[in-house]
Protein backbone atom coordinates (compact mmCIF):
# COMPACT_ATOMS: atom_id res chain seq x y z
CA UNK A 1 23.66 24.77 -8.18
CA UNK A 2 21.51 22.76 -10.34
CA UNK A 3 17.86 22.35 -9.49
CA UNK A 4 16.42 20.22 -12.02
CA UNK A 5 17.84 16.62 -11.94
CA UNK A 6 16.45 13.97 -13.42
CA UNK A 7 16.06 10.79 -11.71
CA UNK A 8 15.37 7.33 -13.49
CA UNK A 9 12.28 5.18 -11.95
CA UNK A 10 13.53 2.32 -10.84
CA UNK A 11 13.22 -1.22 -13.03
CA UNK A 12 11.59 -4.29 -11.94
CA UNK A 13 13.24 -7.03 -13.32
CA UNK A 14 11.89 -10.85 -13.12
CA UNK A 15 13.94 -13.77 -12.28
CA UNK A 16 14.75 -16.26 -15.16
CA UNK A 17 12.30 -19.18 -14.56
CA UNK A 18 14.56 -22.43 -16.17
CA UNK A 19 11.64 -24.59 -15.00
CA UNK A 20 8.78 -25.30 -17.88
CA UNK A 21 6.16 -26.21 -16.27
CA UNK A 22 6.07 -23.30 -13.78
CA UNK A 23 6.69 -21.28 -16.88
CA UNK A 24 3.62 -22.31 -17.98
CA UNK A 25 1.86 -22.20 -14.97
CA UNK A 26 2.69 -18.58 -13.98
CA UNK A 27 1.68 -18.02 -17.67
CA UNK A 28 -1.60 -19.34 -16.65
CA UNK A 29 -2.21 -17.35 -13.81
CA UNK A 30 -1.08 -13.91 -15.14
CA UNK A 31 -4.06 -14.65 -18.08
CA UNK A 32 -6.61 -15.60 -15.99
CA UNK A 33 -5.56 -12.31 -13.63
CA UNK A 34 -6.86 -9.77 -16.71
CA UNK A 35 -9.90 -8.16 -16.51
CA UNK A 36 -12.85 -9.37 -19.02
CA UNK A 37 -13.80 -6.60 -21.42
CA UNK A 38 -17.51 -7.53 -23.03
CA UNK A 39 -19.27 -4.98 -25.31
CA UNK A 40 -22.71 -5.52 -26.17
CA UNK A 41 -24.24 -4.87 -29.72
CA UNK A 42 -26.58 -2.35 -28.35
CA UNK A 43 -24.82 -0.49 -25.50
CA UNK A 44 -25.07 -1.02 -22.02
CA UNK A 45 -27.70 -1.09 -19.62
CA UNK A 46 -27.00 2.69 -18.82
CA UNK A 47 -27.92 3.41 -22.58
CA UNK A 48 -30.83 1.29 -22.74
CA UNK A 49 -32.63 2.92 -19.81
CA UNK A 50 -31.83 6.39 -21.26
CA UNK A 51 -33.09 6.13 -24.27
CA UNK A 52 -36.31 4.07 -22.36
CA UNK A 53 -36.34 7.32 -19.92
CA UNK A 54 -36.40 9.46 -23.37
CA UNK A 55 -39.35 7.58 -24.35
CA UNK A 56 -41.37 8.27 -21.22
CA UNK A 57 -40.90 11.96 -21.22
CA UNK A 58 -42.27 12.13 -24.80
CA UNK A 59 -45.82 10.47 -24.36
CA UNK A 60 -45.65 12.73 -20.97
């Protein structure tokens, strides 16, 4: 009896879209779904008020 089978995931497949402009549209709307990734030059906030807690427990 064999115990370890291996089973495939299953695949999501899209329907061809012949239609341009929906194309386009659902092209649209899949960009505008991403997240927005911004860095800043210095760090975050977060590192900013660490390093501004650092600084208070030095003159303490």
């Amino acid at each position: 009896m064999t115990t370890n089978m291996v089973r495939e995931s299953a695949k999501i497949l899209e329907f061809p879209v012949r239609n341009i402009q929906k194309l386009m549209e659902m092209r649209e709307r899949e960009s505008r779904a991403r997240p927005l990734i911004m860095e800043s030059g210095c760090g975050g906030w977060y590192h900013q008020e660490a390093i501004r807690e650092a600084e208070e427990t030095r003159k303490q």
